[in-house]
Protein backbone atom coordinates (compact mmCIF):
# COMPACT_ATOMS: atom_id res chain seq x y z
CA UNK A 1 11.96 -31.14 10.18
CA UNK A 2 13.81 -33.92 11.83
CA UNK A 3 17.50 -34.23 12.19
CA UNK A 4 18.07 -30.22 11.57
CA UNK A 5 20.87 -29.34 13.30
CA UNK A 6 22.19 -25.73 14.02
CA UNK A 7 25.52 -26.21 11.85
CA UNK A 8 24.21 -27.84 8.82
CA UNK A 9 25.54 -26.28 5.83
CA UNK A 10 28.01 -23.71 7.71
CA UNK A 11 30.32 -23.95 5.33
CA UNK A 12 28.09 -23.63 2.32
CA UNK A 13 26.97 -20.22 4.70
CA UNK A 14 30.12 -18.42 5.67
CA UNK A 15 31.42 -19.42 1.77
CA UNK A 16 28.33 -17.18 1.09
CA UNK A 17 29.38 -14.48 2.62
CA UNK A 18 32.90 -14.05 1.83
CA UNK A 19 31.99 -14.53 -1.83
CA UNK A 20 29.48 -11.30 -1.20
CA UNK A 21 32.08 -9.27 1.14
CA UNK A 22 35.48 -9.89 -0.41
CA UNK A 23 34.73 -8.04 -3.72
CA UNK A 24 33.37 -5.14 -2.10
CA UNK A 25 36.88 -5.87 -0.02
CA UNK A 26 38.80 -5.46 -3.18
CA UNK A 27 36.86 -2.75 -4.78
CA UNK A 28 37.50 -0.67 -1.89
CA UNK A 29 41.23 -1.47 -1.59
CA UNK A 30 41.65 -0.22 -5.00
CA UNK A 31 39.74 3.09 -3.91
CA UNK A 32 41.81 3.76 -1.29
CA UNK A 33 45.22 2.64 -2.98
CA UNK A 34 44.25 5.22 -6.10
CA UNK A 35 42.11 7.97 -4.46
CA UNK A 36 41.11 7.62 -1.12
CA UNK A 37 44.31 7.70 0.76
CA UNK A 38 42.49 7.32 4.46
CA UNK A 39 44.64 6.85 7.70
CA UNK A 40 45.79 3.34 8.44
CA UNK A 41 44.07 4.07 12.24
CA UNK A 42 41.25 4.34 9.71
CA UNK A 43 41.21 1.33 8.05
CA UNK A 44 42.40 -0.80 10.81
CA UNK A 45 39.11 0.33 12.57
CA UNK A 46 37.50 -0.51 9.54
CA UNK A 47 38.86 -4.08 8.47
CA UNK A 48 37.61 -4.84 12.12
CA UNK A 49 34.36 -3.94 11.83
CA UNK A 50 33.84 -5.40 8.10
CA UNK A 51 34.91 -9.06 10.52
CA UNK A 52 32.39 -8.35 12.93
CA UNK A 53 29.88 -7.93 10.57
CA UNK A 54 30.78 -10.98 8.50
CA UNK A 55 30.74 -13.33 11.54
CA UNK A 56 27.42 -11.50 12.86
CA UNK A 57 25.99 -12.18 9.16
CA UNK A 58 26.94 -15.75 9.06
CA UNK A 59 25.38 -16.24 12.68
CA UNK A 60 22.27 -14.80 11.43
CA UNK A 61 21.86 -16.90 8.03
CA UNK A 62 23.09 -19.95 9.58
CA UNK A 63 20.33 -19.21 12.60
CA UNK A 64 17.78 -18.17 9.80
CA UNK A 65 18.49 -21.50 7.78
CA UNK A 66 17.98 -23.75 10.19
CA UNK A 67 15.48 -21.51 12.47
CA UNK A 68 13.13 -19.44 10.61
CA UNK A 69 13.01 -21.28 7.50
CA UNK A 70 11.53 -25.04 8.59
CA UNK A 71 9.41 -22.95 11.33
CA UNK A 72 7.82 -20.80 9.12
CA UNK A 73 7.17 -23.69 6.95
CA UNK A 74 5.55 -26.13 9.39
CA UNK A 75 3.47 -22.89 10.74
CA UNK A 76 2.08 -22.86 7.19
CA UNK A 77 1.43 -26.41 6.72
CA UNK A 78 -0.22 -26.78 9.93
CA UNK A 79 -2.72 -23.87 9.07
CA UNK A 80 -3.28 -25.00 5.01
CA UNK A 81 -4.00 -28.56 6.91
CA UNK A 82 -6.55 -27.32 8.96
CA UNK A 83 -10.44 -26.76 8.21
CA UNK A 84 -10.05 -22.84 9.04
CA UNK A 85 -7.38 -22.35 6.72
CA UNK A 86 -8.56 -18.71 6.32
CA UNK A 87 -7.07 -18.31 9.04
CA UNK A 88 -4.04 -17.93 7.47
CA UNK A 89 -5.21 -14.39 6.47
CA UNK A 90 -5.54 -12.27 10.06
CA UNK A 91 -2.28 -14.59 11.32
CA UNK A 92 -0.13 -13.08 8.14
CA UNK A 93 -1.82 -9.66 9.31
CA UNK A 94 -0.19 -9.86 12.67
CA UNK A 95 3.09 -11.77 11.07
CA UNK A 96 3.48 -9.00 8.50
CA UNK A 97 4.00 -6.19 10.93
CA UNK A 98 6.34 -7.64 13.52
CA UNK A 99 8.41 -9.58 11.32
CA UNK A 100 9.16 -5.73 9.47
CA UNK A 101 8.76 -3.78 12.69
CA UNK A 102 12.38 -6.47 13.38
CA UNK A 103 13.95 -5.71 9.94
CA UNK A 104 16.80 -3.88 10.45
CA UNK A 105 16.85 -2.62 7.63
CA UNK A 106 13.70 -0.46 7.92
CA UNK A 107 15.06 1.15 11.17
CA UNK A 108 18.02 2.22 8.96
CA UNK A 109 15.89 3.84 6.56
CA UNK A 110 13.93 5.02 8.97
CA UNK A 111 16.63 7.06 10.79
CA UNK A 112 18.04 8.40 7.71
CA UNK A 113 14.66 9.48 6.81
CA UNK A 114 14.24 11.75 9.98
CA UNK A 115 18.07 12.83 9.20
CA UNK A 116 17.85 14.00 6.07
CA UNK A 117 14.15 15.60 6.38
CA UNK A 118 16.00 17.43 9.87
CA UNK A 119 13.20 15.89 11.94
CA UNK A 120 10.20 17.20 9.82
CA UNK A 121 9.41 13.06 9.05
CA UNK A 122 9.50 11.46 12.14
CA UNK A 123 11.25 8.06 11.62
CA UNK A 124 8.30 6.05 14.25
CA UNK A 125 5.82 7.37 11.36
CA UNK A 126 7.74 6.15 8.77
CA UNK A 127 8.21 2.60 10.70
CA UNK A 128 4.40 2.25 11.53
CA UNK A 129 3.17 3.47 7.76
CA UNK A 130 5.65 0.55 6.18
CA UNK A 131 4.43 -1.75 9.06
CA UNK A 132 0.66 -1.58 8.64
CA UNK A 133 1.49 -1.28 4.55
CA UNK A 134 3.20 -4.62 4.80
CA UNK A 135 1.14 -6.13 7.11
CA UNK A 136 -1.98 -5.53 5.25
CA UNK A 137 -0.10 -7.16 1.76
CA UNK A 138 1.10 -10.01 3.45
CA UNK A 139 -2.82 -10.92 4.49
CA UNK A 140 -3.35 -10.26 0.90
CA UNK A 141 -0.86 -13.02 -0.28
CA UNK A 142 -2.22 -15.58 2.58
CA UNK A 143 -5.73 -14.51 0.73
CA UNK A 144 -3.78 -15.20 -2.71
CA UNK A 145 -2.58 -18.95 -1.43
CA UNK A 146 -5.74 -19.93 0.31
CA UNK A 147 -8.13 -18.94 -2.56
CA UNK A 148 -6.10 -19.45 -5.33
CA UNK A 149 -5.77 -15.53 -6.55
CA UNK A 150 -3.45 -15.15 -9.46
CA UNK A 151 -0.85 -13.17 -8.58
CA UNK A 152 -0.95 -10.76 -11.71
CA UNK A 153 -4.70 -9.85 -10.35
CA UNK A 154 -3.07 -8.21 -7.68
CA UNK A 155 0.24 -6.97 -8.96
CA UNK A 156 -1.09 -5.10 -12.02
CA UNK A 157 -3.99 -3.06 -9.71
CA UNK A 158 -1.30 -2.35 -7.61
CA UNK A 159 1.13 -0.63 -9.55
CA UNK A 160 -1.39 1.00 -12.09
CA UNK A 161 -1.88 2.64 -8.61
CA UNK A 162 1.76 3.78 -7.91
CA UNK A 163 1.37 5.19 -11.32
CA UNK A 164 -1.25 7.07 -10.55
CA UNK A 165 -0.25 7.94 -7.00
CA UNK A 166 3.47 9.57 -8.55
CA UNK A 167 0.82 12.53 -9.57
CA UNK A 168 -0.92 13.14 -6.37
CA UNK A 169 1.88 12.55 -3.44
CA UNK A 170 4.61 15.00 -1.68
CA UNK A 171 7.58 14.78 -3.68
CA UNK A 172 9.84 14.45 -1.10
CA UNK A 173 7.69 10.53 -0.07
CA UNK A 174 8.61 9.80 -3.85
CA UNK A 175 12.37 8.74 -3.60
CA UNK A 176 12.34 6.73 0.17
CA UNK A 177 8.79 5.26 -0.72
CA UNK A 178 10.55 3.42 -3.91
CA UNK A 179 13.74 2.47 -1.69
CA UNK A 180 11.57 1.25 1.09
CA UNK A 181 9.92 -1.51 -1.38
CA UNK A 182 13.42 -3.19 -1.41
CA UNK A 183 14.50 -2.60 2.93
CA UNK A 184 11.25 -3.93 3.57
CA UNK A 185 12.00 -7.68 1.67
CA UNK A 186 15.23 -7.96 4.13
CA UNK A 187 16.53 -11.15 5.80
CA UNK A 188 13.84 -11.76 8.22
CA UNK A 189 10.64 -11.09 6.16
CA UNK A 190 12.19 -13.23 3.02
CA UNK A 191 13.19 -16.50 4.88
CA UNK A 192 10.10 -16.06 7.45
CA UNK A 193 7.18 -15.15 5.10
CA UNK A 194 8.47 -17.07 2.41
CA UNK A 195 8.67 -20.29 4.19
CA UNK A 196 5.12 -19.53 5.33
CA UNK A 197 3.50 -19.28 1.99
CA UNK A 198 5.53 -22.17 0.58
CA UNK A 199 4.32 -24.47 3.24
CA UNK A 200 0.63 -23.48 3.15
CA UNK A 201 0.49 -23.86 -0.32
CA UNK A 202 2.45 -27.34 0.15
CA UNK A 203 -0.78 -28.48 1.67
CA UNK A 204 -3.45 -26.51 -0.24
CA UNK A 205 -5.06 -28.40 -2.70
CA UNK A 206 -3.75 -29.28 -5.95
CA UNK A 207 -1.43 -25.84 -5.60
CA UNK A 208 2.18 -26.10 -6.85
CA UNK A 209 4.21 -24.31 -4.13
CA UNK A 210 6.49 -22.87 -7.01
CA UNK A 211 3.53 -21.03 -8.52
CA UNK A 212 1.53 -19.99 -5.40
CA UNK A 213 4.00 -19.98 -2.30
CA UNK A 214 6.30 -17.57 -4.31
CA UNK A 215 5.31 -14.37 -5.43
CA UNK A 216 4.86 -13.01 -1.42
CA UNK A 217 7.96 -11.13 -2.02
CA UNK A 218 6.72 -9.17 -4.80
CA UNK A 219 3.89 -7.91 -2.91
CA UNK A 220 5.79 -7.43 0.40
CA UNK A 221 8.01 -5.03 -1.66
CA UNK A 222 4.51 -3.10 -3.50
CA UNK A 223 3.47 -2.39 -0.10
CA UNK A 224 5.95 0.07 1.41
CA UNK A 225 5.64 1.82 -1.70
CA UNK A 226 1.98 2.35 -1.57
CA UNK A 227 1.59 3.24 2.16
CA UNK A 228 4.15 5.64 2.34
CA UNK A 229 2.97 7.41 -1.00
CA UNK A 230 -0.18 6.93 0.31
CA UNK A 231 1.13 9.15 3.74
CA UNK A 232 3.18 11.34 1.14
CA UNK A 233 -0.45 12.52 -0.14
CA UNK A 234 -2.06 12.58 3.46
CA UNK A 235 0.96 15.16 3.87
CA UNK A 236 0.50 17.17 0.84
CA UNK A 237 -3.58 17.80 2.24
CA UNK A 238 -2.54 18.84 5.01
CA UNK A 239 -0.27 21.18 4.36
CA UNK A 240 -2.34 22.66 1.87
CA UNK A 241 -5.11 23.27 4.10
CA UNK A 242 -2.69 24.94 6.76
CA UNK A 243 -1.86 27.12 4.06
C-alpha cells in the first residue's frame, strides 16, 4: 500500500483505452464512409463526445487502480485478520448493494427497461430487485472465502435454478434478467469486490487467493439473473390473480 501514487501506470491506462476505442473508431468510419452517410455537424458532435468519454474513462480506471483496488484489498485483509472474520459476511451484504446501486451501468439498463416496457416496469424496481439480488450473493461469496465453500457448490444450485425458473417467470423478465447478469459485474463492483475477496482470502488460512478470492464475479453476475426472474414470477402471480 505504500508509495501508490495517483499516476502510476497512466500510460499503461490511457494505452488501454485507445486500444478498446479506436477499433470501434474505425469500424464506424467504415460504416459511415459505405452506408451511413450522417452530417459532418453529426459526427463532429460525435468525435467530441467519443474524447470526453475516453478521458472520463481513463480518469476513472486510473482512480479505480490506484483507489478502489489496494482499498478494497486492505478492507479484506484487515477483516480475514481479525477473530470475527464472519464478519465479512453482513459487511459484503451492505457492500454488495451500494457498490451496484453506483454502477452506472445498472441505471442504464434500468432506464431502458422502463422505456421500452412504456413505464409498466418501473426502473427504481428494477434497481432495488438487482441491488438486494447482488447484495445477498456477494454475502454468499464472503461466506464462500471465510468457510472455505467450493465455488461449484454454489454455482451449479444456482443455475439448475435459472433453468428451472425460464418455466415459471414473465417472459418479458427473461431477456433484461440475462443482460443484467453482465451490467451488474461493471467497473466499480469488479475492481471493489474483487479486491475484497482477494485480500480476505490473502489472510485466511492456508487459502490460495487465486482459487478462493476469484470466483465473486461469477456469482455477482448469477444474482441479477435470479432476482429479477425471481420478480418476473412475482409479476406473472399477480397478474393472474387480477385476472
Amino acid at each position: 500500500m505504500n508509495g501508490i501514487t495517483i499516476l502510476d501506470n497512466l500510460g499503461a491506462t490511457a494505452f488501454g483505452v485507445l486500444e478498446a476505442v479506436l477499433p470501434l473508431l474505425a469500424i464506424f468510419g467504415v460504416l459511415q464512409g459505405f452506408f451511413l452517410k450522417m452530417p459532418r455537424s453529426y459526427l463532429v458532435t460525435l468525435l467530441k463526445g467519443i474524447f470526453i468519454s475516453s478521458i472520463g474513462l481513463i480518469i476513472f480506471l486510473q482512480g479505480a487502480q490506484s483507489g478502489f483496488l489496494p482499498f478494497g484489498k486492505a478492507i479484506g485483509q484487515a477483516i480475514g485478520s481479525s477473530s470475527i472474520r464472519w464478519l465479512a459476511i453482513p459487511f459484503g451484504l451492505f457492500l454488495g448493494f451500494f457498490t451496484t446501486w453506483g454502477e452506472p451501468a445498472v441505471r442504464v439498463l434500468c432506464n431502458q427497461v422502463e422505456t421500452a416496457s412504456s413505464g409498466s416496469i418501473h426502473k427504481m424496481t428494477v434497481l432495488f430487485t438487482i441491488c438486494f439480488g447482488t447484495a445477498f450473493f456477494v454475502a454468499l461469496g464472503m461466506a464462500r472465502v471465510v468457510y472455505s465453500i467450493p465455488l461449484q457448490y454454489i454455482l451449479i444450485p444456482g443455475y439448475s435454478l435459472v433453468i428451472l425458473m425460464l418455466w415459471f417467470t414473465e417472459k418479458n423478465f427473461i431477456g433484461f434478467a440475462f443482460d443484467a447478469g453482465g451490467i451488474s459485474t461493471g467497473p466499480i463492483t469488479n475492481t471493489f469486490l474483487l479486491s475484497l475477496g482477494i485480500g480476505l482470502s490473502s489472510v485466511n488460512g492456508n487459502q490460495t487467493p487465486l482459487v478462493h478470492g476469484l470466483g465473486l464475479i461469477s456469482l455477482i453476475a448469477l444474482a441479477p439473473i435470479i432476482s429479477l426472474m425471481g420478480l418476473g414470477i412475482i409479476i406473472r402471480v399477480k397478474t393472474r390473480h387480477r385476472r
